[in-house]
PDB file of N, CA and C in Angstrom:
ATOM      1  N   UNK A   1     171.767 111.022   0.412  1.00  0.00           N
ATOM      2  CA  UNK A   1     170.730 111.920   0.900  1.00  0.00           C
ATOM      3  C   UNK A   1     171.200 113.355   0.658  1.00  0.00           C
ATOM      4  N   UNK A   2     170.391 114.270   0.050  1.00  0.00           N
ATOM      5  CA  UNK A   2     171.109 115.348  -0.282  1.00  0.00           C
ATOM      6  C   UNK A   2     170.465 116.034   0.422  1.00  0.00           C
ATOM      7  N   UNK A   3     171.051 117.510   1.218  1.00  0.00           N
ATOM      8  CA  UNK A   3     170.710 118.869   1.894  1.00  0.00           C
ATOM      9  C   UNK A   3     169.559 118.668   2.367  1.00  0.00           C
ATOM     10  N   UNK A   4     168.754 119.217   1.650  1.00  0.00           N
ATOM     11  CA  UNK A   4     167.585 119.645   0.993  1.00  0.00           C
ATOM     12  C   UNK A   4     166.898 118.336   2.179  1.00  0.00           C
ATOM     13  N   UNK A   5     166.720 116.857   1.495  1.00  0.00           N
ATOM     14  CA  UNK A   5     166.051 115.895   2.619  1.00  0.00           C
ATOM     15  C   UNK A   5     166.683 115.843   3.710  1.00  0.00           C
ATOM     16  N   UNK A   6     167.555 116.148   4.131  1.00  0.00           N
ATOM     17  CA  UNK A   6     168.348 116.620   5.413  1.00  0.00           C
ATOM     18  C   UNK A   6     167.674 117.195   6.668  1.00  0.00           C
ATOM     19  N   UNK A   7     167.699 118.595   6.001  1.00  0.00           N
ATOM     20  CA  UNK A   7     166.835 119.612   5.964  1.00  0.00           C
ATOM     21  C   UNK A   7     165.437 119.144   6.705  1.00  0.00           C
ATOM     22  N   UNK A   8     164.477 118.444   5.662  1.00  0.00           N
ATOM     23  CA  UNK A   8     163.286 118.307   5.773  1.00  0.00           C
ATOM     24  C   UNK A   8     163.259 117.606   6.820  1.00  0.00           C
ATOM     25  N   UNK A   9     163.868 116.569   6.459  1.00  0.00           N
ATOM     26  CA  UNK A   9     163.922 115.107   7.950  1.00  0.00           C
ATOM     27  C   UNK A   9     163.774 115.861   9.351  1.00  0.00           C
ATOM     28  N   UNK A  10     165.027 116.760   9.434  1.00  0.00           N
ATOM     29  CA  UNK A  10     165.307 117.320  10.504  1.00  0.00           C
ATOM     30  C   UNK A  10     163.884 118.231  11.016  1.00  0.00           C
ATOM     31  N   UNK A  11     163.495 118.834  10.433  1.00  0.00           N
ATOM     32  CA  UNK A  11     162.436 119.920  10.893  1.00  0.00           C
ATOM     33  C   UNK A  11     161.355 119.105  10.654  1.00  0.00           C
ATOM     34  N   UNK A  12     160.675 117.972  10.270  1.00  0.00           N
ATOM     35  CA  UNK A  12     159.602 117.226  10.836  1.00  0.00           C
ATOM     36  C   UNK A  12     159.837 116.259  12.178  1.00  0.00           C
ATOM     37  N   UNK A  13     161.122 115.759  12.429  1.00  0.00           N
ATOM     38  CA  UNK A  13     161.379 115.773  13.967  1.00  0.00           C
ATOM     39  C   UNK A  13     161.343 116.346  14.517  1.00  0.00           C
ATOM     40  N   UNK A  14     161.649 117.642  14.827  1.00  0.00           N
ATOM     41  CA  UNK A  14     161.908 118.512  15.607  1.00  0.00           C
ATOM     42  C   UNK A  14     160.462 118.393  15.301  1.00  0.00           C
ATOM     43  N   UNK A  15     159.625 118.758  15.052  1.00  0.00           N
ATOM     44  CA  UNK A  15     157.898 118.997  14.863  1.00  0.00           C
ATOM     45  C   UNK A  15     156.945 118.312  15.518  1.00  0.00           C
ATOM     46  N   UNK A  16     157.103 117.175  15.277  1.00  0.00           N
ATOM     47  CA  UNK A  16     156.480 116.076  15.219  1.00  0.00           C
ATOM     48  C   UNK A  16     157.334 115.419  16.631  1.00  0.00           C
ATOM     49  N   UNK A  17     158.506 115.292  16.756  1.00  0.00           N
ATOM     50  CA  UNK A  17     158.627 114.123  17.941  1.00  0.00           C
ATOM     51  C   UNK A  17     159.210 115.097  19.012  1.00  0.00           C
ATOM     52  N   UNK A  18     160.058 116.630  18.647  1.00  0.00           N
ATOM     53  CA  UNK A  18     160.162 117.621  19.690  1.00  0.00           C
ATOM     54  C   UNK A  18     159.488 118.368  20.171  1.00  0.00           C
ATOM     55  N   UNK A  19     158.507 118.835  19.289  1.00  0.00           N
ATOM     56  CA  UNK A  19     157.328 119.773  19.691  1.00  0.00           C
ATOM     57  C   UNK A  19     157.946 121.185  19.523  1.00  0.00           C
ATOM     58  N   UNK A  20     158.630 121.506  18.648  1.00  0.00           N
ATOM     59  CA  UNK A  20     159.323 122.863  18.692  1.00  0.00           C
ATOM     60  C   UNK A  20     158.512 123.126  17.345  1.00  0.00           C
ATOM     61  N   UNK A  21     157.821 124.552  18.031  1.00  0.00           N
ATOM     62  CA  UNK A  21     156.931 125.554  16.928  1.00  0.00           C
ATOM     63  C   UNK A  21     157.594 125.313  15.598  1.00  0.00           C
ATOM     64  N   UNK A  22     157.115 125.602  14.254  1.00  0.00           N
ATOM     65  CA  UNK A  22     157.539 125.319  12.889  1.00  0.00           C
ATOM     66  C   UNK A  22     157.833 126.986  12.709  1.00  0.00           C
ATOM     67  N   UNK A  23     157.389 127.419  13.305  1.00  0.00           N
ATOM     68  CA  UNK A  23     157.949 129.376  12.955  1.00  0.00           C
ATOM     69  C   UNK A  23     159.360 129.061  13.254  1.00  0.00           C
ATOM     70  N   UNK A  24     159.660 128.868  14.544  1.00  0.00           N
ATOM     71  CA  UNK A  24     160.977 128.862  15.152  1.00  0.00           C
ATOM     72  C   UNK A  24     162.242 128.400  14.590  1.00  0.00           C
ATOM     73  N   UNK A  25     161.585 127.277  13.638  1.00  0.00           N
ATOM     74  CA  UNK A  25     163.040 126.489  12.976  1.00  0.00           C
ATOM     75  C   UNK A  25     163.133 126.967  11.598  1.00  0.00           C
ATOM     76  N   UNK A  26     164.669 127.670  11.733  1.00  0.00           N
ATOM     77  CA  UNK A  26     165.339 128.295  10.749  1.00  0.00           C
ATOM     78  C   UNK A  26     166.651 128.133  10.793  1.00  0.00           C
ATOM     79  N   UNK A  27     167.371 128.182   9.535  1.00  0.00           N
ATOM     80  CA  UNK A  27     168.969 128.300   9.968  1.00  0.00           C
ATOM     81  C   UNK A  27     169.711 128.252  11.305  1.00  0.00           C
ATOM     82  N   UNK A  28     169.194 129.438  11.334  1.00  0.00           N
ATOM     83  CA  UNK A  28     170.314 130.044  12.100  1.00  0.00           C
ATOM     84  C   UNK A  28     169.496 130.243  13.807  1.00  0.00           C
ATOM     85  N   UNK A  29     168.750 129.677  13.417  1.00  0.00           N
ATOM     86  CA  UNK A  29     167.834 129.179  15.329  1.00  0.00           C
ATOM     87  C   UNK A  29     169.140 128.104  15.939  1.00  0.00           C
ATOM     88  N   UNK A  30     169.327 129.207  17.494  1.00  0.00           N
ATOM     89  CA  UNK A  30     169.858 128.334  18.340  1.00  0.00           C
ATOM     90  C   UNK A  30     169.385 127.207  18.592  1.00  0.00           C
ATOM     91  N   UNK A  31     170.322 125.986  18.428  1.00  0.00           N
ATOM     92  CA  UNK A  31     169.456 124.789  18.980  1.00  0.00           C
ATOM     93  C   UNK A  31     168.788 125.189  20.792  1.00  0.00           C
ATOM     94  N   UNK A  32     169.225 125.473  21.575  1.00  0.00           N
ATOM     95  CA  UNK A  32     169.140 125.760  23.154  1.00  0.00           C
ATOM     96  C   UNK A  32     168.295 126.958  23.381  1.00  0.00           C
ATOM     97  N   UNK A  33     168.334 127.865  22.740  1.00  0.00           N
ATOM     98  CA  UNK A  33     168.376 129.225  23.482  1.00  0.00           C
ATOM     99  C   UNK A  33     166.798 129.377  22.240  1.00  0.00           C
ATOM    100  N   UNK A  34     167.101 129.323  21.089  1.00  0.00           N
ATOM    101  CA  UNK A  34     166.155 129.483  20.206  1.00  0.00           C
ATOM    102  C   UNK A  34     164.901 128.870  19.722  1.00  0.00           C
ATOM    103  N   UNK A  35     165.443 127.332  19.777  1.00  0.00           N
ATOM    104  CA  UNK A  35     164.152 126.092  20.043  1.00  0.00           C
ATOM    105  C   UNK A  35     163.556 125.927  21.011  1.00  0.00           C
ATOM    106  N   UNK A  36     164.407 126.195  22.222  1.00  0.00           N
ATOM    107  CA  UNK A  36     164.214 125.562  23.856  1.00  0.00           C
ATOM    108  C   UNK A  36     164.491 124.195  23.795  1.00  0.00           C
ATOM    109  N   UNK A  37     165.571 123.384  22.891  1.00  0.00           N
ATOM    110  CA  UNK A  37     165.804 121.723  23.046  1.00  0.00           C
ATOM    111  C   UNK A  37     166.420 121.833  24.426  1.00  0.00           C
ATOM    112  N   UNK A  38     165.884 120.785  25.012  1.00  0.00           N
ATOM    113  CA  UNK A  38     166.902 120.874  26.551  1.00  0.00           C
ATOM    114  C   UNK A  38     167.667 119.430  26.410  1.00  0.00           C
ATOM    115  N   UNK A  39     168.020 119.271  27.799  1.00  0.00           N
ATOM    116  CA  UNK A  39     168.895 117.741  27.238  1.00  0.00           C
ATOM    117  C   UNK A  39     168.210 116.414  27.516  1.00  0.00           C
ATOM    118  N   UNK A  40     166.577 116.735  27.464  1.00  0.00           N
ATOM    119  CA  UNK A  40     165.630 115.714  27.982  1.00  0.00           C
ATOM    120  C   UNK A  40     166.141 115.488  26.116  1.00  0.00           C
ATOM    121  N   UNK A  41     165.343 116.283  25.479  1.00  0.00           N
ATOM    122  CA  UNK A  41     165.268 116.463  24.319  1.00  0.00           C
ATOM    123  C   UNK A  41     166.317 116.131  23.285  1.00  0.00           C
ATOM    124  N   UNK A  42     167.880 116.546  23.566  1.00  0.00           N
ATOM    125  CA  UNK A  42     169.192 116.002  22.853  1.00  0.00           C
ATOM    126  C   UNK A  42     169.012 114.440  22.962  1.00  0.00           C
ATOM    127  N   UNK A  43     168.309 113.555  23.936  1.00  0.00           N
ATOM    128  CA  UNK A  43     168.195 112.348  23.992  1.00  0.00           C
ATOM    129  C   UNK A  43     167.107 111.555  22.883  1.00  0.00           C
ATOM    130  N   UNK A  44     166.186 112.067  22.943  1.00  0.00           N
ATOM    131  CA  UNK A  44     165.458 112.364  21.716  1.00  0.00           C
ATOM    132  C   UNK A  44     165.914 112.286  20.653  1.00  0.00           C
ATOM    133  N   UNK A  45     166.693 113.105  20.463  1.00  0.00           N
ATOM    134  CA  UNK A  45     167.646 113.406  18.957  1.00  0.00           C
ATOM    135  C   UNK A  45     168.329 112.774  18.711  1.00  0.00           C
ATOM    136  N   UNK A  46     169.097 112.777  19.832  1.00  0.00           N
ATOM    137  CA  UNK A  46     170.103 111.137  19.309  1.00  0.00           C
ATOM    138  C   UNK A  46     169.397 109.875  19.052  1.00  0.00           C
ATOM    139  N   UNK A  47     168.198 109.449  19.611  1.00  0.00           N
ATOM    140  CA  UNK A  47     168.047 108.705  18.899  1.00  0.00           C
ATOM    141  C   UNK A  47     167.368 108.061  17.896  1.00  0.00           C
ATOM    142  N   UNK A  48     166.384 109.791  17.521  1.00  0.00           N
ATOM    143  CA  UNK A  48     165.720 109.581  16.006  1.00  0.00           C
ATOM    144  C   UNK A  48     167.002 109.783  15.217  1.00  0.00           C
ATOM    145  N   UNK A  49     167.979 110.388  15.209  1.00  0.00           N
ATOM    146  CA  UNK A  49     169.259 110.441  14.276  1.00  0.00           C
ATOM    147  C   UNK A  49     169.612 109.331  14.068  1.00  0.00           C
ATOM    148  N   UNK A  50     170.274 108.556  15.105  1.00  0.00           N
ATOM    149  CA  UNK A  50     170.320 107.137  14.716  1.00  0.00           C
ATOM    150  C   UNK A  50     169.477 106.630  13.718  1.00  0.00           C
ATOM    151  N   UNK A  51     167.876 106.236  14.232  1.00  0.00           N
ATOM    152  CA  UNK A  51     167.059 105.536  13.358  1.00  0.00           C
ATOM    153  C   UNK A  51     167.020 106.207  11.818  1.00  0.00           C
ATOM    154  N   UNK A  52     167.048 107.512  11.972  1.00  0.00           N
ATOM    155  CA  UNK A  52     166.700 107.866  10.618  1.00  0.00           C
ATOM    156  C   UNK A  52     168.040 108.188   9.456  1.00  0.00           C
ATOM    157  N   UNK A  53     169.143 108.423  10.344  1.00  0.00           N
ATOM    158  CA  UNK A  53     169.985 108.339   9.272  1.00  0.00           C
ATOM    159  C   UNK A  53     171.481 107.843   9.639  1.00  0.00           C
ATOM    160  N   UNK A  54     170.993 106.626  10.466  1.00  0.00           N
ATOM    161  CA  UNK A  54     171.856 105.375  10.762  1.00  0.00           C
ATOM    162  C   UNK A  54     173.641 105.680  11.103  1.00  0.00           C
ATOM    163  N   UNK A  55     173.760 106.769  11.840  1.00  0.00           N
ATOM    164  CA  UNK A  55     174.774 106.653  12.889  1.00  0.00           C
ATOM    165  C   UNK A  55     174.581 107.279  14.302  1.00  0.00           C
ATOM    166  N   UNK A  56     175.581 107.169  14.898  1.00  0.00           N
ATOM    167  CA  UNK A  56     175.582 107.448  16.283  1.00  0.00           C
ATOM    168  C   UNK A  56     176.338 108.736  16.426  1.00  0.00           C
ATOM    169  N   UNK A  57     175.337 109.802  17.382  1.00  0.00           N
ATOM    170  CA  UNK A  57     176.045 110.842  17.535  1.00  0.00           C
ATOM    171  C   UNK A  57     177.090 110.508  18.591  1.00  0.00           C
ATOM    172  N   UNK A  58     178.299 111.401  18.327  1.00  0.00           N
ATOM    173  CA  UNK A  58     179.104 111.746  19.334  1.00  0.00           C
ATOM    174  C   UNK A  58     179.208 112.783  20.269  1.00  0.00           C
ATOM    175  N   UNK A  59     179.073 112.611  21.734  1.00  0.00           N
ATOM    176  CA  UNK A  59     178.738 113.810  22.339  1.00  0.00           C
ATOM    177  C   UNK A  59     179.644 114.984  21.986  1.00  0.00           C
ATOM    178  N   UNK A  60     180.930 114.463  22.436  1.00  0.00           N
ATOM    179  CA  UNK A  60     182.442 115.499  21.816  1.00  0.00           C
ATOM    180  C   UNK A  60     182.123 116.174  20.335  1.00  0.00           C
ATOM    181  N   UNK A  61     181.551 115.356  19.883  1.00  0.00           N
ATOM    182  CA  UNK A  61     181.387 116.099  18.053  1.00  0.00           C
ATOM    183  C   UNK A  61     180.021 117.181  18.231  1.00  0.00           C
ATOM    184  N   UNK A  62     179.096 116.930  19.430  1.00  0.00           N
ATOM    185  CA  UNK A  62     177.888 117.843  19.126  1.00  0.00           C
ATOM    186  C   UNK A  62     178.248 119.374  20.219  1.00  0.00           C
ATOM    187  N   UNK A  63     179.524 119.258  20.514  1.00  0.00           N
ATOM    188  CA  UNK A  63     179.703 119.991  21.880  1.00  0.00           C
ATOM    189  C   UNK A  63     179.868 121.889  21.120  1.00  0.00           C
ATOM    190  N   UNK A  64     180.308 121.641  20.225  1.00  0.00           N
ATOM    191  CA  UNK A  64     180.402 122.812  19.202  1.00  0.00           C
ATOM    192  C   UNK A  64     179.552 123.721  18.413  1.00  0.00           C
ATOM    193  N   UNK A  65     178.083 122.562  18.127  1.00  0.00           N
ATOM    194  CA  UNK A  65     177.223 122.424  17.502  1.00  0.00           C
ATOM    195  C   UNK A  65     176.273 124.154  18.270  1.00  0.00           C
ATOM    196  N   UNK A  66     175.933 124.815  17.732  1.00  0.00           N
ATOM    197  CA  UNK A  66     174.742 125.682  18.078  1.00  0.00           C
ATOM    198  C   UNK A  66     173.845 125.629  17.679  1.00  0.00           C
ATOM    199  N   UNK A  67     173.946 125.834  15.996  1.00  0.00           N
ATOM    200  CA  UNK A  67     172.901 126.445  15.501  1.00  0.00           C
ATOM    201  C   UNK A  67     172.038 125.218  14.370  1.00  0.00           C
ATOM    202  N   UNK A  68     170.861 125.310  14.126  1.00  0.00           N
ATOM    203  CA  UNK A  68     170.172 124.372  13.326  1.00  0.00           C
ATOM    204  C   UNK A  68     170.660 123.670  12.222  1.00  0.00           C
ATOM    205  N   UNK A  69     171.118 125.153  11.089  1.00  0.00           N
ATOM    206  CA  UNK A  69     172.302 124.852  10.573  1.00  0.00           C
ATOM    207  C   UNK A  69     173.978 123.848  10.830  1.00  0.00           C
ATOM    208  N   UNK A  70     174.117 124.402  11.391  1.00  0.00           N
ATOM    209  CA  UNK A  70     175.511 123.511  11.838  1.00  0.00           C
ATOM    210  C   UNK A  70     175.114 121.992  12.119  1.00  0.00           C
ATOM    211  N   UNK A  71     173.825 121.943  13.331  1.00  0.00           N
ATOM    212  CA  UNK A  71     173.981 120.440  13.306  1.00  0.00           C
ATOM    213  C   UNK A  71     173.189 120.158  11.835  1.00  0.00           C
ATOM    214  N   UNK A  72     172.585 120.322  10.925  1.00  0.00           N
ATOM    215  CA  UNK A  72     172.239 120.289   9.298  1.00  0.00           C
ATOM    216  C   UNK A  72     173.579 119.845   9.046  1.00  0.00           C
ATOM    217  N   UNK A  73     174.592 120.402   9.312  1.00  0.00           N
ATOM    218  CA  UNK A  73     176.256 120.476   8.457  1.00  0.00           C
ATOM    219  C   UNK A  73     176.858 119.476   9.011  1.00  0.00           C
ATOM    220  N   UNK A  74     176.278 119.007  10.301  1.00  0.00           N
ATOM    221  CA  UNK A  74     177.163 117.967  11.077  1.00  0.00           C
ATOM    222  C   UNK A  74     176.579 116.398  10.400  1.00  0.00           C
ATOM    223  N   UNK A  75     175.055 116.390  10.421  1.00  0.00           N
ATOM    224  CA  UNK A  75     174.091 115.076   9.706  1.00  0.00           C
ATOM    225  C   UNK A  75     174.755 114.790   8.277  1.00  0.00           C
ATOM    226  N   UNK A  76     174.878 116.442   7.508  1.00  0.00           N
ATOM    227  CA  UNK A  76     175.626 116.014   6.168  1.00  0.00           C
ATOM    228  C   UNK A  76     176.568 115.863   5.733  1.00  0.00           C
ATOM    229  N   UNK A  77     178.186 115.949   6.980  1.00  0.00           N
ATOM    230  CA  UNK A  77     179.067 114.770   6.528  1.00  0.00           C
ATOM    231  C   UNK A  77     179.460 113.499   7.388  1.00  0.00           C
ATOM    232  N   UNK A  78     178.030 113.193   7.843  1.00  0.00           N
ATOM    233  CA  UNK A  78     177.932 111.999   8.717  1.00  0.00           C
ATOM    234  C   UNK A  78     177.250 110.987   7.555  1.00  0.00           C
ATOM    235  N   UNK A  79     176.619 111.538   6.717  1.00  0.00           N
ATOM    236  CA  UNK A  79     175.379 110.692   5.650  1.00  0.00           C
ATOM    237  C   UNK A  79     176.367 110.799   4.133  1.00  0.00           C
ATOM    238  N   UNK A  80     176.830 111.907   4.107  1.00  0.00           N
ATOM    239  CA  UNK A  80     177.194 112.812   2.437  1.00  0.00           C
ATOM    240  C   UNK A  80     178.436 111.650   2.090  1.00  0.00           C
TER     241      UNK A  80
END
């Protein structure tokens, strides 16, 4: 799966199953502060991530995570 469908995957979830405006998601949008994901929502995520690109997040591994980007960087050497 390269970037690019990464990318896409990610921001039609967030769309479609988070409800976070399509203006809002960019790079460098805080996941928290910038989307408004709360941790109803990280539950959510974990487990369209799972279904859609078949592993399991680790909480310890997402604890670092801010920005849209980064978790983008985290999916692509979980998949890459």
């Amino acid at each position: 799966m390269t970037r690019t469908e990464i990318e896409e995957a990610v921001k039609n979830f967030l769309i479609e199953d988070i409800e976070v405006e399509e203006s809002l998601i960019k790079p460098d949008a805080l996941l928290k502060d910038g989307l408004g994901i709360d941790s109803l929502d990280f539950v959510d995520i974990v487990v369209i991530v799972e279904r859609k690109f078949g592993f399991k997040i680790k909480p310890e591994e997402m604890a670092e995570i801010r920005t849209l980007s980064q978790f983008c960087d985290y999916i692509e050497s979980k998949v890459g």
